[in-house]
C-alpha atoms as a PDB file:
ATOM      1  CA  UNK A   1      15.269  58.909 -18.488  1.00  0.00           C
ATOM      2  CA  UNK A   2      13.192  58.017 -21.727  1.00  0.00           C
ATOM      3  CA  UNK A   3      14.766  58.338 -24.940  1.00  0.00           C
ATOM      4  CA  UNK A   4      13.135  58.618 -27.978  1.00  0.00           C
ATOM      5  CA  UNK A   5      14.733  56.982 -31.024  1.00  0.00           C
ATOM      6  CA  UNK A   6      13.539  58.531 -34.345  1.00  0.00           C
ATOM      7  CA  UNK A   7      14.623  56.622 -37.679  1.00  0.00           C
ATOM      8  CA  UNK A   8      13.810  53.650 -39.773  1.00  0.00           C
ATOM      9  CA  UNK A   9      11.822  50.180 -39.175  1.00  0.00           C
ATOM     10  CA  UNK A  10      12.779  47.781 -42.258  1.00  0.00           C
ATOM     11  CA  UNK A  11      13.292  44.209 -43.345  1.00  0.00           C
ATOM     12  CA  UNK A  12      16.503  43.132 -44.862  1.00  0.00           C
ATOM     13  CA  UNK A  13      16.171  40.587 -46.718  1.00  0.00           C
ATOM     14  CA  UNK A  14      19.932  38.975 -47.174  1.00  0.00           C
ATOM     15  CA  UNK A  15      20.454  35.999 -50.100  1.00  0.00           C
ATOM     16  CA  UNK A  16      23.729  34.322 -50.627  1.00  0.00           C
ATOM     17  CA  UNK A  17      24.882  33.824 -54.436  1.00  0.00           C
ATOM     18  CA  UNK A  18      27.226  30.981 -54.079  1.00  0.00           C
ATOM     19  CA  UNK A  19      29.806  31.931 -56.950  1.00  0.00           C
ATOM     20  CA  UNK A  20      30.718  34.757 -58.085  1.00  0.00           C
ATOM     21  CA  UNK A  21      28.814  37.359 -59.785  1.00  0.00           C
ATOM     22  CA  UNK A  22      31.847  38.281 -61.973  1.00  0.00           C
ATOM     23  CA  UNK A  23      31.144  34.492 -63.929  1.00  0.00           C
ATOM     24  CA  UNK A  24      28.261  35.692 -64.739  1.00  0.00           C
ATOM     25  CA  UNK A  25      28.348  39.032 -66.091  1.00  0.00           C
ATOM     26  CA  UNK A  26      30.012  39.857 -69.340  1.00  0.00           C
ATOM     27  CA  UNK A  27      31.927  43.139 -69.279  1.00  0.00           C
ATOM     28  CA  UNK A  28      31.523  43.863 -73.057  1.00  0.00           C
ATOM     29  CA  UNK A  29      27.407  43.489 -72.544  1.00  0.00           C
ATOM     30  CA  UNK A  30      27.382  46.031 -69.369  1.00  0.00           C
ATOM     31  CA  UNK A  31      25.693  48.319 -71.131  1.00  0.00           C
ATOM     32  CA  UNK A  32      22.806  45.912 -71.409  1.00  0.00           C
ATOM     33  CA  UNK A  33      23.001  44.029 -68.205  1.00  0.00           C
ATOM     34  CA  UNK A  34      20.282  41.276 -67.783  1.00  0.00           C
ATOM     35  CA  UNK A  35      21.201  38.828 -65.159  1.00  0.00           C
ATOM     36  CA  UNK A  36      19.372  36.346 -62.648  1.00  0.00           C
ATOM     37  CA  UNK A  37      21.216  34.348 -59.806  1.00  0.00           C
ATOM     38  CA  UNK A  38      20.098  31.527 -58.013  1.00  0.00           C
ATOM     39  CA  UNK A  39      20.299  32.170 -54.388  1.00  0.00           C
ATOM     40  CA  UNK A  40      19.398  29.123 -52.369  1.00  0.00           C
ATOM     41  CA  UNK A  41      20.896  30.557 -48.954  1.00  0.00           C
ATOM     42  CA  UNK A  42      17.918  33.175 -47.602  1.00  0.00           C
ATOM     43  CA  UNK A  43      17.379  34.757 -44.657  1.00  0.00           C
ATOM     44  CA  UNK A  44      15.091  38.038 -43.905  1.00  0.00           C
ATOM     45  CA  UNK A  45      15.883  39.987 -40.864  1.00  0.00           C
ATOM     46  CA  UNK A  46      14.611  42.592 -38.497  1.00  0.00           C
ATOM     47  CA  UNK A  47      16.401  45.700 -38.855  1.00  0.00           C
ATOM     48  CA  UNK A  48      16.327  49.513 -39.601  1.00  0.00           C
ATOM     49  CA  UNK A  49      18.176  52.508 -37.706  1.00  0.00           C
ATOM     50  CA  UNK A  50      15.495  53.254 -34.953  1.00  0.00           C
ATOM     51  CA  UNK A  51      14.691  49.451 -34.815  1.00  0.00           C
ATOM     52  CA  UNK A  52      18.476  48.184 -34.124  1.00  0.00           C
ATOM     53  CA  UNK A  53      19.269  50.916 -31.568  1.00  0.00           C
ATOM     54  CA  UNK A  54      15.839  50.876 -29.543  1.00  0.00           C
ATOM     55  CA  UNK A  55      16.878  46.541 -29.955  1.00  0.00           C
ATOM     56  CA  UNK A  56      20.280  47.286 -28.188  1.00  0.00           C
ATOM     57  CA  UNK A  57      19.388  50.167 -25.640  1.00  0.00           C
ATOM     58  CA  UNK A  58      16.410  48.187 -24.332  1.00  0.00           C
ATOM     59  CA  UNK A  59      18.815  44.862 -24.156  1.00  0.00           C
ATOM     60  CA  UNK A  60      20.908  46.797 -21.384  1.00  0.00           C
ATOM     61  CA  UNK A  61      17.667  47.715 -19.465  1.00  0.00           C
ATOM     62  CA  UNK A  62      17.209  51.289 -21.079  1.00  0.00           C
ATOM     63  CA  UNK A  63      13.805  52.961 -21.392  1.00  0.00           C
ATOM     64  CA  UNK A  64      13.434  53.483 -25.187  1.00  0.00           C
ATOM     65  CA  UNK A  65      10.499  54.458 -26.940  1.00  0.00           C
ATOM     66  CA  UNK A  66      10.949  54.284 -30.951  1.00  0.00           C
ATOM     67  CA  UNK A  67       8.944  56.978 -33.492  1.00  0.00           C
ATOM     68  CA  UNK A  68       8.838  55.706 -37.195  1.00  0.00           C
ATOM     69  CA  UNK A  69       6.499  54.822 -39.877  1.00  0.00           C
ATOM     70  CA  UNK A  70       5.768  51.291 -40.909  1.00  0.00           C
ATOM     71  CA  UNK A  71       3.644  49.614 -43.583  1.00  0.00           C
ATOM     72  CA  UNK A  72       0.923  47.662 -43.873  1.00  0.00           C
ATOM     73  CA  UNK A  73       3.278  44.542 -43.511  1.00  0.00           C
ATOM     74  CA  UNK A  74       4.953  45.112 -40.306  1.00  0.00           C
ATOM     75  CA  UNK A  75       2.801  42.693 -38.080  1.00  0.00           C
ATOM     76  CA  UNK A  76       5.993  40.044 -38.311  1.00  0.00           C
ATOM     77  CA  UNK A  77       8.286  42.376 -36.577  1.00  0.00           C
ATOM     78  CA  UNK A  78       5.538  44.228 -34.401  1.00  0.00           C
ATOM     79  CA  UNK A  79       5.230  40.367 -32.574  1.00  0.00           C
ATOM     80  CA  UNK A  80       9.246  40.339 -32.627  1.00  0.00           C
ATOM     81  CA  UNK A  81       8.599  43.756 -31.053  1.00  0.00           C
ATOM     82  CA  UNK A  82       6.621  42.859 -28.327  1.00  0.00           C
ATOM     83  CA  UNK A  83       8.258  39.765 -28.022  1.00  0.00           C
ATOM     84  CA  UNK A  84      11.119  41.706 -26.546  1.00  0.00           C
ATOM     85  CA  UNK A  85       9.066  44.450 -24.344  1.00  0.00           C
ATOM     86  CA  UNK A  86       9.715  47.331 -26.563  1.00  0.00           C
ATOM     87  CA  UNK A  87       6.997  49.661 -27.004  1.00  0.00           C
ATOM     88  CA  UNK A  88       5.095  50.467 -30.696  1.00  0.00           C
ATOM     89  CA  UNK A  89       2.999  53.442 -29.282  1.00  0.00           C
ATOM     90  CA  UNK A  90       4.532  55.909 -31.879  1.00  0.00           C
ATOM     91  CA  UNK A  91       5.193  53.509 -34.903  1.00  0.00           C
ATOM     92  CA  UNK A  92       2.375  55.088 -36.950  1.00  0.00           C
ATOM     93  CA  UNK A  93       1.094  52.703 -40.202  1.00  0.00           C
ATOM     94  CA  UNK A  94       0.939  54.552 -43.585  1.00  0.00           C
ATOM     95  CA  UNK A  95      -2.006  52.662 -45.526  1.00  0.00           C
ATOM     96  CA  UNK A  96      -0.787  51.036 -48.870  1.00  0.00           C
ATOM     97  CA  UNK A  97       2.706  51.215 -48.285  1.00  0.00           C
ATOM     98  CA  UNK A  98       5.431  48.719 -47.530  1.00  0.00           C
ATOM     99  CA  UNK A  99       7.549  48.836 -43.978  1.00  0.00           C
ATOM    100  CA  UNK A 100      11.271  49.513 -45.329  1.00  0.00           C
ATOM    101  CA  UNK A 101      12.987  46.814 -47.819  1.00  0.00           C
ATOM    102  CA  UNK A 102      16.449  45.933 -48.217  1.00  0.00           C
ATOM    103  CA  UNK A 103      17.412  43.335 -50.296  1.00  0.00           C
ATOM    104  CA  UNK A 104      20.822  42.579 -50.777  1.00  0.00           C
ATOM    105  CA  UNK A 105      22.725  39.381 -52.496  1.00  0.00           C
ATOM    106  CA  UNK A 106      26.052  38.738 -51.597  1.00  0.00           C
ATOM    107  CA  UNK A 107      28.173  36.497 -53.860  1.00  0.00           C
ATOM    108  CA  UNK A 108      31.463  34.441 -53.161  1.00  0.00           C
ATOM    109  CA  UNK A 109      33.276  37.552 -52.507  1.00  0.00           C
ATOM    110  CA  UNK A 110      31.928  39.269 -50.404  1.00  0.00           C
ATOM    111  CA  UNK A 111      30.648  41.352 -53.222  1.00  0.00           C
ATOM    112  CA  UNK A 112      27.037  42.900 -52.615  1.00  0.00           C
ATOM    113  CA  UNK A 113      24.171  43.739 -54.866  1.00  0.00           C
ATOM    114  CA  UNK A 114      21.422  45.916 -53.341  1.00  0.00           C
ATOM    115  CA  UNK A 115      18.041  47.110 -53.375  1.00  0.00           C
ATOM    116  CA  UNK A 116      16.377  49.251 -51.015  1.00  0.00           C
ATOM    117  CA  UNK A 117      12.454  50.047 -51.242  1.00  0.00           C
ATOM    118  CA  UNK A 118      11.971  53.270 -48.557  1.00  0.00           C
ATOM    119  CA  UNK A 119       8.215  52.670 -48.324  1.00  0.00           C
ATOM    120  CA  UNK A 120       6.346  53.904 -45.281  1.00  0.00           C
ATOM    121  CA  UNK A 121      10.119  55.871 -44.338  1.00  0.00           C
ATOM    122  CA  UNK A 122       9.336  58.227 -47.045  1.00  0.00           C
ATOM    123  CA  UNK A 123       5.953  59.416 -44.683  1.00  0.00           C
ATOM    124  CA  UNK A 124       8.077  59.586 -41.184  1.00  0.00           C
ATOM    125  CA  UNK A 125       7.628  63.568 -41.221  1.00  0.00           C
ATOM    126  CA  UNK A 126       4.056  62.375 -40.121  1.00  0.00           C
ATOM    127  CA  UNK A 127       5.134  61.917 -36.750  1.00  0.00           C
ATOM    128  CA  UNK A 128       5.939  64.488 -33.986  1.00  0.00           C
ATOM    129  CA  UNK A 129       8.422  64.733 -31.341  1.00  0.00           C
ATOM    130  CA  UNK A 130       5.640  66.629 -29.348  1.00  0.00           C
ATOM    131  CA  UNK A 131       3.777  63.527 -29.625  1.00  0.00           C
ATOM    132  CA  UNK A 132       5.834  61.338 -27.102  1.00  0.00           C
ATOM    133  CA  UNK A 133       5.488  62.006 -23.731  1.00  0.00           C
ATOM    134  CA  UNK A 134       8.508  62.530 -20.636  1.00  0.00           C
ATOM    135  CA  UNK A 135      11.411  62.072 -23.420  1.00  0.00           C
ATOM    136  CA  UNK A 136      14.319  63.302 -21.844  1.00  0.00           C
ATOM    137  CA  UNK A 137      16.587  62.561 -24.435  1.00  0.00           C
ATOM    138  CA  UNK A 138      16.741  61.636 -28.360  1.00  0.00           C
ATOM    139  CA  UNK A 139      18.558  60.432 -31.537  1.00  0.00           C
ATOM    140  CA  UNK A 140      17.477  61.430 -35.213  1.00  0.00           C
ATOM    141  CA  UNK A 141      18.943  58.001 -36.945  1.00  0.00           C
ATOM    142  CA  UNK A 142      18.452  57.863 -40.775  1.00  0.00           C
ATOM    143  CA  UNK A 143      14.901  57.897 -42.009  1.00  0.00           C
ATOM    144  CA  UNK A 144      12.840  59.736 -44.302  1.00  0.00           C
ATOM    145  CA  UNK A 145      14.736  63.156 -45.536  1.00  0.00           C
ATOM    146  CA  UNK A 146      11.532  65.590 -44.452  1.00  0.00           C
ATOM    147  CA  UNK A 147      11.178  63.715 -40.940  1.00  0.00           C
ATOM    148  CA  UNK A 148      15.145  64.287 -40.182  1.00  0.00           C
ATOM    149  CA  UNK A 149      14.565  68.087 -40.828  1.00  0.00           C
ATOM    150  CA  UNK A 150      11.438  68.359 -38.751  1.00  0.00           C
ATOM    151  CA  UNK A 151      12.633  65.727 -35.746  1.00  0.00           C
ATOM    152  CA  UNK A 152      15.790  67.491 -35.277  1.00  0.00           C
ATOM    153  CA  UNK A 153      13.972  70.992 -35.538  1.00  0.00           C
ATOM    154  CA  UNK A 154      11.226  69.649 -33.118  1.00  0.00           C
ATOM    155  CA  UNK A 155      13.984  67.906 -30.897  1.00  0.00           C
ATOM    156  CA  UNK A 156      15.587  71.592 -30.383  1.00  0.00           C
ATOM    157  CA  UNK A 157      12.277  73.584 -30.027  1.00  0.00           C
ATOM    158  CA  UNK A 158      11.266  70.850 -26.866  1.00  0.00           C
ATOM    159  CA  UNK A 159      14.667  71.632 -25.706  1.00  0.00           C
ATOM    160  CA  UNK A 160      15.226  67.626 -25.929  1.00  0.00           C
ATOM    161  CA  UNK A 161      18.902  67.061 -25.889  1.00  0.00           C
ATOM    162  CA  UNK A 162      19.837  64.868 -29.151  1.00  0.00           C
ATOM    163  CA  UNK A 163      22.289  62.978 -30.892  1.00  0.00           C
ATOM    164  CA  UNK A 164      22.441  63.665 -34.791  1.00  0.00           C
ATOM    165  CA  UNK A 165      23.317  60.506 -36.532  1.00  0.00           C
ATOM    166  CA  UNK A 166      23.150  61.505 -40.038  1.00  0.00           C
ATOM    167  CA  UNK A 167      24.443  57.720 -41.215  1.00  0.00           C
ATOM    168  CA  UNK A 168      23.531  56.501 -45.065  1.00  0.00           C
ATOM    169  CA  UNK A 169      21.145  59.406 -45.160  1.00  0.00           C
ATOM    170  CA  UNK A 170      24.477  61.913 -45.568  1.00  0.00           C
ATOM    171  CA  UNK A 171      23.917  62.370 -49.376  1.00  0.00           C
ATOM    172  CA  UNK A 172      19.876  63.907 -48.861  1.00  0.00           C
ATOM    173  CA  UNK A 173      21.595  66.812 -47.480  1.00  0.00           C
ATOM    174  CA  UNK A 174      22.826  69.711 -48.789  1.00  0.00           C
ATOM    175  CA  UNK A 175      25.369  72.227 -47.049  1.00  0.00           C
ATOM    176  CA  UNK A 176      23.040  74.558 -45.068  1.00  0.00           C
ATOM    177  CA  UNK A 177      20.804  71.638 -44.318  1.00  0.00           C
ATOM    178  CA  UNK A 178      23.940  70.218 -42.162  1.00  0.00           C
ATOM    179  CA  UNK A 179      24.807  73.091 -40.765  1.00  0.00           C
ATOM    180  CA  UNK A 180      21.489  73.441 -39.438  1.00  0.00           C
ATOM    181  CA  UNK A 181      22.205  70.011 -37.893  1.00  0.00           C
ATOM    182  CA  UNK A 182      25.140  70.958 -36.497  1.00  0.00           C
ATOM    183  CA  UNK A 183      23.747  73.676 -34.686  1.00  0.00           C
ATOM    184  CA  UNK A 184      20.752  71.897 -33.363  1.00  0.00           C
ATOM    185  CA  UNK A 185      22.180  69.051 -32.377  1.00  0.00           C
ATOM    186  CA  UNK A 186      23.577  68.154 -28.707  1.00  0.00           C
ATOM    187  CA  UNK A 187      25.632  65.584 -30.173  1.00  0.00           C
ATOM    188  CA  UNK A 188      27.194  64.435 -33.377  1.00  0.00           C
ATOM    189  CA  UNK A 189      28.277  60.751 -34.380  1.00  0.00           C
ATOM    190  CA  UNK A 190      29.899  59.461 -37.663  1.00  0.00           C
ATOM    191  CA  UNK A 191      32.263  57.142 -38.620  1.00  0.00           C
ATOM    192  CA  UNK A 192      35.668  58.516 -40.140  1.00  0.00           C
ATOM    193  CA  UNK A 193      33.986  58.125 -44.360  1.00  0.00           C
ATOM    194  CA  UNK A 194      30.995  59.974 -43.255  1.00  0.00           C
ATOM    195  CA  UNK A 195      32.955  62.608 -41.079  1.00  0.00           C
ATOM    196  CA  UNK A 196      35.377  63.475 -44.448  1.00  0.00           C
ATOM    197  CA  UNK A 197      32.041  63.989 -46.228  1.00  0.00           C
ATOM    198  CA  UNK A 198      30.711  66.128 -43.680  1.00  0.00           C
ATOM    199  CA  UNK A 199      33.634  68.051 -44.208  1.00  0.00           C
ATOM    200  CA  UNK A 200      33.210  68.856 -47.555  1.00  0.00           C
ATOM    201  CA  UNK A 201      29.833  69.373 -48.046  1.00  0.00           C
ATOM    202  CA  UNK A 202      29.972  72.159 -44.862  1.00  0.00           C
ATOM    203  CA  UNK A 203      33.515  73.308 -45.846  1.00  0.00           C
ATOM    204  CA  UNK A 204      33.966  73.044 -41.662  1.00  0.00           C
ATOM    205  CA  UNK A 205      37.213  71.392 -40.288  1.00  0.00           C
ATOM    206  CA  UNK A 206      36.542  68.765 -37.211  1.00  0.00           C
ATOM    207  CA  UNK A 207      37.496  71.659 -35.171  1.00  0.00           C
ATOM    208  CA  UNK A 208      34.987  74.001 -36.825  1.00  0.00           C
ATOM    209  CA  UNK A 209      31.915  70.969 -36.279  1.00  0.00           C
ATOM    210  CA  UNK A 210      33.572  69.737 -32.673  1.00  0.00           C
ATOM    211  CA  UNK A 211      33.162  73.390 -31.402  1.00  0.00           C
ATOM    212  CA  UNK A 212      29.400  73.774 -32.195  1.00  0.00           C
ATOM    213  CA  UNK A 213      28.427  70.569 -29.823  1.00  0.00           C
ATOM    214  CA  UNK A 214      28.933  68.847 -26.733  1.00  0.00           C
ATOM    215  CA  UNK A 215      30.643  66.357 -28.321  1.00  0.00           C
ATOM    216  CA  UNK A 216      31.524  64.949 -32.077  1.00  0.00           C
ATOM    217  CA  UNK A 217      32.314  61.105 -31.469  1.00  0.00           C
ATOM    218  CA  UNK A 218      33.958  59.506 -34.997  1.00  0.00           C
ATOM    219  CA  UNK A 219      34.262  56.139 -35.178  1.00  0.00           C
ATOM    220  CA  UNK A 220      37.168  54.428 -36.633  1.00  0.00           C
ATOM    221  CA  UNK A 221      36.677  50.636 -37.243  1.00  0.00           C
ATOM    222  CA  UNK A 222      39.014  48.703 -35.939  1.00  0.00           C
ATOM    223  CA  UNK A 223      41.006  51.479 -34.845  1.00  0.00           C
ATOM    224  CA  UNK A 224      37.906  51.973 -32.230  1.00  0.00           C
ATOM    225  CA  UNK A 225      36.920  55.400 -31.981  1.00  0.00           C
ATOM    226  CA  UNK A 226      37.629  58.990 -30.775  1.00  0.00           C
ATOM    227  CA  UNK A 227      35.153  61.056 -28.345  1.00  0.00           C
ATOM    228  CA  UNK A 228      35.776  65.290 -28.917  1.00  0.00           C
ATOM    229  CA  UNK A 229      34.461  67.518 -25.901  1.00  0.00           C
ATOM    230  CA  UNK A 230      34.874  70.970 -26.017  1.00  0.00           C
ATOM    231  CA  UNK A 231      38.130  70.473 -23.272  1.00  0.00           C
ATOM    232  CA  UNK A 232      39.566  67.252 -24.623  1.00  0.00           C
ATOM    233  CA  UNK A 233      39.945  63.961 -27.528  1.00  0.00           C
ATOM    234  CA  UNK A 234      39.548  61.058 -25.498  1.00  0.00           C
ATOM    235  CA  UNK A 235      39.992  57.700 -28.097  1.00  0.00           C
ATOM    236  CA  UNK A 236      38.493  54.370 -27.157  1.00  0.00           C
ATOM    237  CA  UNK A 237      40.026  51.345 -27.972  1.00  0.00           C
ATOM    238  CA  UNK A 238      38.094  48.971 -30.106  1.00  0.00           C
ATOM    239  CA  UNK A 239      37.117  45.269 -28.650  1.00  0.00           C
ATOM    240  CA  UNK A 240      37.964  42.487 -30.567  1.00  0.00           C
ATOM    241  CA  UNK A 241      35.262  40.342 -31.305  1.00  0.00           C
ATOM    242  CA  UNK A 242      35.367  36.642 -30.607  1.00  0.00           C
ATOM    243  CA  UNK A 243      34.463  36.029 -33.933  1.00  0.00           C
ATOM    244  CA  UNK A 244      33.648  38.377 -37.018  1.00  0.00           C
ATOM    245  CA  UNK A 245      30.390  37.833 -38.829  1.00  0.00           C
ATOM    246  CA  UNK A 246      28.188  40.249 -39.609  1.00  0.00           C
ATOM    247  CA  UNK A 247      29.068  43.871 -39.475  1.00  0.00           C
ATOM    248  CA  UNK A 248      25.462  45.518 -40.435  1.00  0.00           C
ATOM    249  CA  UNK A 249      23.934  47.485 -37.464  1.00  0.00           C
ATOM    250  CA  UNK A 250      27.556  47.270 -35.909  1.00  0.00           C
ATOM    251  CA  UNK A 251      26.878  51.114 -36.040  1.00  0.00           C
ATOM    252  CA  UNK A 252      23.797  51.414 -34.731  1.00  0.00           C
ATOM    253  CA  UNK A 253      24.379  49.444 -31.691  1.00  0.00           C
ATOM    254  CA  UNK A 254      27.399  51.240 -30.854  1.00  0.00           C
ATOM    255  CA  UNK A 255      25.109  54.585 -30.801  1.00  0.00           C
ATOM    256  CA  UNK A 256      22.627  52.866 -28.538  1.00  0.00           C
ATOM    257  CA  UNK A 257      25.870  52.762 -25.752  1.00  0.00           C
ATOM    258  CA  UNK A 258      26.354  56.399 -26.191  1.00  0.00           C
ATOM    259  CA  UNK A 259      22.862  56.700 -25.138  1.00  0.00           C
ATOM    260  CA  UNK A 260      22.876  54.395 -22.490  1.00  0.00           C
ATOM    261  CA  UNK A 261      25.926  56.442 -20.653  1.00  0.00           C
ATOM    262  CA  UNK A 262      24.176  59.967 -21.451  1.00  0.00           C
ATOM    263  CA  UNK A 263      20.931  58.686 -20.365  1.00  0.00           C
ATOM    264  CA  UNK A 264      23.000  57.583 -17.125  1.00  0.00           C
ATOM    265  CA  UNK A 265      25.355  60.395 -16.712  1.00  0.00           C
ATOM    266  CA  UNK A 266      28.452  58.003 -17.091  1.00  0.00           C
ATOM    267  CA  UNK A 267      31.540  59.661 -17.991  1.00  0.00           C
ATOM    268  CA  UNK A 268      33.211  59.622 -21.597  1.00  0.00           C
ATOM    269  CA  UNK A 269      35.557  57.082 -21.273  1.00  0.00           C
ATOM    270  CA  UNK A 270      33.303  54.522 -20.126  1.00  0.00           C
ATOM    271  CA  UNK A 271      30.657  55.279 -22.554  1.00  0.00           C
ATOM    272  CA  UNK A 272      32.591  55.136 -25.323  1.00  0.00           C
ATOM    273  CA  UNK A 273      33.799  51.721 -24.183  1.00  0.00           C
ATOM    274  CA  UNK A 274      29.853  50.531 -23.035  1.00  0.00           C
ATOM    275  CA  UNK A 275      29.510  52.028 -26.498  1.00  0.00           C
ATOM    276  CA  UNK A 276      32.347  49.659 -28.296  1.00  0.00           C
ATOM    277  CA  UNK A 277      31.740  46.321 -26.474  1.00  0.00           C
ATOM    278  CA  UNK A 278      28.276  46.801 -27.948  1.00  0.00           C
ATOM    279  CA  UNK A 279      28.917  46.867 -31.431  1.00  0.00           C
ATOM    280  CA  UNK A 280      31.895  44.339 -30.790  1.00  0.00           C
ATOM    281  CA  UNK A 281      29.113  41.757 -29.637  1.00  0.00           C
ATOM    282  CA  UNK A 282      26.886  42.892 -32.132  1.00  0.00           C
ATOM    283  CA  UNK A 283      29.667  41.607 -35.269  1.00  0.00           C
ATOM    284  CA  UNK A 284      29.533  38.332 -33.698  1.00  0.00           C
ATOM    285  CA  UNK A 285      26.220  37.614 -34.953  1.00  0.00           C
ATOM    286  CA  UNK A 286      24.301  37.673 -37.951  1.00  0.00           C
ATOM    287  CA  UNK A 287      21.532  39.645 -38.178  1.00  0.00           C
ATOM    288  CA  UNK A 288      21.134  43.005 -36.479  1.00  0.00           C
ATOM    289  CA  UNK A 289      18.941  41.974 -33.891  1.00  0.00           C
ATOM    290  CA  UNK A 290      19.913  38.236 -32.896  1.00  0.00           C
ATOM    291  CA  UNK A 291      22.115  39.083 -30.200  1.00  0.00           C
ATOM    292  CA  UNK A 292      21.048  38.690 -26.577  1.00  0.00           C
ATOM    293  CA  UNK A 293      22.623  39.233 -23.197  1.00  0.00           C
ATOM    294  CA  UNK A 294      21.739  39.683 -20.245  1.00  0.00           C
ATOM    295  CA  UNK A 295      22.461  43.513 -17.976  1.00  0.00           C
ATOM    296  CA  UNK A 296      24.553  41.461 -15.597  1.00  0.00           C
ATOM    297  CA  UNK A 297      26.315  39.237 -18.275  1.00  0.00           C
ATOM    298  CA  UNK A 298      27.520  42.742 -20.260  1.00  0.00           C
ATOM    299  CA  UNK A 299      28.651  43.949 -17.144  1.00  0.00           C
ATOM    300  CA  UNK A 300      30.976  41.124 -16.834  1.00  0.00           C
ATOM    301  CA  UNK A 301      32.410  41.110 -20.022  1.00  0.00           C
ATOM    302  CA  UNK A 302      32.841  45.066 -19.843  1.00  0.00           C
ATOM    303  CA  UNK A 303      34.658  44.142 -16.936  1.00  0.00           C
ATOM    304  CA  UNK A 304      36.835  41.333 -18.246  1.00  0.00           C
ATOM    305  CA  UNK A 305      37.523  43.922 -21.480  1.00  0.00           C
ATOM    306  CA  UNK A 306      38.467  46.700 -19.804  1.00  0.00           C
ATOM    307  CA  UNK A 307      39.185  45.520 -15.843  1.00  0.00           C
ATOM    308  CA  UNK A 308      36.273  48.052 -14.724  1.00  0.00           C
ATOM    309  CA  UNK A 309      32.873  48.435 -14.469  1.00  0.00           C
ATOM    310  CA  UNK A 310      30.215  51.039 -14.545  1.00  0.00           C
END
């Protein structure tokens, strides 16, 4: 099976303020905030939706094709790209426009000041589903709002089976614009914030949503995460990672293990689990895409986790 992974391609760039941006800014000048921090720690970093979750599936041997728009700048990350055999047929270059920016300082704290440039993402209705070739199976990851309304339409007219991942895109949306998601979409995933919002921009209970799609899967942090079928909640125990250092993209690898186990018809208990270890392995690194393992090496932790296999 080939999956095709619609969503964002972006550079983060990540700066560390050592101190504490509460020294440094007055609370009786808010109103006229002008501020500049010296960040010696830098690092810049592959990343975006589509970009962390084709990075994960393709780690564990899937066959992942990614659609998005990039800018003029993305020949860094298209070497990092083929650098780790995944293909850039349908990454489609908008002239004069940036690839994605985030740029986010973090002081002392743990306190975070960001910036995000959309650039090319803004252009990803540009693309078509119809344009990839044998895709047997799909995610619409946050990206541009016009190309999540058209992927997921186009996803449901191919009669593509897809996950809906609405992520940090939630608030583009609108009420009917979700339900419309809802009832396109083979699948649903959101963590437990994004699920209460769902819920009351829709007015639908869990039930309402859970009954309109194969399955809703919520994930809860450290609590793990809880799988809804249309016959049964199955929860999934979270795996503690060996050392905690970077949550970003902890989400989006997790969604390339529900992938994995649909595109391998693997039950729901052991996705969901394929599905945790992922993101557990993805916390222990920095970076979203600077973890690497081998098929046979997961497989042996998975089994050491959870005293199974797959």
């Amino acid at each position: 099976m080939t999956a095709l992974i619609c969503g964002s391609y972006a550079y983060d760039t990540i700066m560390v303020f050592p101190d504490h941006f509460k020294n440094h800014i007055l609370p009786d000048k808010i109103h006229m905030l002008n501020v500049s921090f010296l960040v010696p720690d830098m690092r810049r970093e592959y990343g975006g939706c589509a970009g962390n979750i084709a990075y994960n599936l393709n780690l564990l041997g899937g066959d992942v094709t990614p659609m998005a728009t990039i800018g003029t700048d993305f020949a860094p990350y298209a070497q990092w790209m083929d650098k780790c055999g995944i293909s850039r047929k349908h990454l489609k270059e908008i002239p004069g426009s940036y690839t994605g920016q985030a740029f986010i300082t973090t002081d002392q704290d743990d306190n975070q000041i960001t910036a995000f440039h959309p650039g090319a993402m803004n252009e990803s209705h540009q693309n078509k589903v119809t344009d990839a070739q044998g895709v047997s199976i799909g995610i619409v990851s946050p990206d541009g709002r016009d190309g999540m309304i058209e992927h997921a339409r186009q996803f449901k007219e191919a009669g593509i089976p897809f996950i809906f991942d609405p992520g940090q895109g939630m608030p583009m949306f609108g009420e009917q614009d979700l339900k419309i998601f809802i009832e396109q979409a083979t699948w649903l995933t959101v963590n437990d914030y994004e699920m209460q919002m769902l819920m009351d921009k829709t007015g639908l209970t869990a039930g309402e949503i859970a009954a309109q799609v194969d399955a809703l899967i919520i994930t809860l942090g450290g609590e793990g995460s809880e799988i809804i079928t249309q016959d049964k909640t199955i929860n999934i125990p979270a795996v503690e990672a060996k050392a905690i250092l970077d949550p970003t993209g902890c989400g989006d690898a997790f969604r390339s293990g529900l992938l994995y186990g649909l595109m391998n018809n693997i039950d729901w208990e052991i996705t969901g689990r394929i599905a945790s270890l992922l993101g557990s392995i993805k916390i222990e690194h920095h970076g979203t895409q600077n973890h690497h393992f081998t098929v046979d090496e997961f497989k042996a932790r998975f089994q050491s986790e959870f005293n199974t296999t797959f």
